[in-house]
Protein backbone atom coordinates (compact mmCIF):
# COMPACT_ATOMS: atom_id res chain seq x y z
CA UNK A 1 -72.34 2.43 9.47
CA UNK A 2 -74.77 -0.80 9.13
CA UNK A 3 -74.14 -1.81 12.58
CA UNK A 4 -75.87 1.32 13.29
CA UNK A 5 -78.45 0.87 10.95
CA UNK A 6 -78.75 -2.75 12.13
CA UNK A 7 -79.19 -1.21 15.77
CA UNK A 8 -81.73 1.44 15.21
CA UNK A 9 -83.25 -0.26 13.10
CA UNK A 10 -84.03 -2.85 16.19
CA UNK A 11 -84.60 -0.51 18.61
CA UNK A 12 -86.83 1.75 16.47
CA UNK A 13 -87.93 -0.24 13.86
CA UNK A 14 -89.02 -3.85 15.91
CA UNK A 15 -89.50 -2.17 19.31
CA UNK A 16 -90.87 1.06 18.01
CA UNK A 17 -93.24 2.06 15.60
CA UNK A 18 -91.31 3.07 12.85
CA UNK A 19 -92.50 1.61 9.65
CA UNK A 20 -89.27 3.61 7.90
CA UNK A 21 -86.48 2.03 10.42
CA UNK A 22 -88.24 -1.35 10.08
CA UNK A 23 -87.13 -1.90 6.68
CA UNK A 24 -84.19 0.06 7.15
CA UNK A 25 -83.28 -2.68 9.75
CA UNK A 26 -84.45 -5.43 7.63
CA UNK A 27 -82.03 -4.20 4.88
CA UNK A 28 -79.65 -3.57 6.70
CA UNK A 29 -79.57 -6.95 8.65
CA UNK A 30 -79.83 -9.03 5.66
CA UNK A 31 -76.71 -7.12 3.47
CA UNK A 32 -74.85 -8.19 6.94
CA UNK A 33 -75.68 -11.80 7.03
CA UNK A 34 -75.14 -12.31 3.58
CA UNK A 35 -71.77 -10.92 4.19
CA UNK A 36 -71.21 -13.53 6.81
CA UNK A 37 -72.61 -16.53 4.58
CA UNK A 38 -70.26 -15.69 1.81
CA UNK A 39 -66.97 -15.50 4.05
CA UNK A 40 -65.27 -18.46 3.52
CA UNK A 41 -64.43 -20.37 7.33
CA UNK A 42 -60.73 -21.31 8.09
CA UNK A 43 -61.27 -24.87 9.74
CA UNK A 44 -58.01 -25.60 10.12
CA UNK A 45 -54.52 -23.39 9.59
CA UNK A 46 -50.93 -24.84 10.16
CA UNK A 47 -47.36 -24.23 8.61
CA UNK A 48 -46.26 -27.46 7.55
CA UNK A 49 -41.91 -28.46 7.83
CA UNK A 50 -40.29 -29.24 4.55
CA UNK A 51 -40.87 -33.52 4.36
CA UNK A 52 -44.56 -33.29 6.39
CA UNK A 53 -47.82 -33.79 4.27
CA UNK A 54 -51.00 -33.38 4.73
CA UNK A 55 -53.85 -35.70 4.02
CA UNK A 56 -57.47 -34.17 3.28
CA UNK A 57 -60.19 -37.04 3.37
CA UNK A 58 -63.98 -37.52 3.78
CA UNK A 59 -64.30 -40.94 3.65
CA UNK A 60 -65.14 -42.99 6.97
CA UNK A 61 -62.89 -45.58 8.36
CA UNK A 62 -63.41 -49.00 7.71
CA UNK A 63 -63.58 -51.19 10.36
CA UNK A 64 -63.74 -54.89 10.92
CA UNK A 65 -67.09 -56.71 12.31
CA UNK A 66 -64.94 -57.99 15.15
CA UNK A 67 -61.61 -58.16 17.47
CA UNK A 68 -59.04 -59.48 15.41
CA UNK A 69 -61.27 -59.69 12.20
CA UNK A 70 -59.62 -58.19 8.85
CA UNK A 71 -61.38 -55.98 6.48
CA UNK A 72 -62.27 -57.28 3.14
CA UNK A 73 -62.25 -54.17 0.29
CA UNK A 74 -65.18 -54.81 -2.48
CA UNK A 75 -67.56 -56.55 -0.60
């Protein structure tokens, strides 16, 4: 039903002169991208084996200044 709103409302309201489908279009696009905004998005999806493990970070890696260099924590 909206994405018949949402079209009509396009093609009569924006192309067209209809005051009435303009808003009806409006109202009808913005309940459908609020829909889409409040879905949550599956980034990743996998069945992990009994003994694997899964490690969620969002820290950069910390590298060394140079070859062969090691990396001093605290500095």
């Amino acid at each position: 039903m909206f994405q018949y709103l949402r079209r009509r409302g396009l093609r009569e309201g924006f192309l067209g002169e209809s005051r009435l489908w303009m808003v009806i279009g409006v109202a009808a696009w913005s309940v459908h991208l609020l829909r889409r905004l409040r879905e949550p998005k599956v980034v990743y999806q996998a069945e992990l084996e009994p003994g694997q493990s899964l490690v969620i970070s969002d820290l950069a890696p910390i590298e060394a200044k140079g070859p062969g260099k090691s990396v001093k924590l605290g500095e």
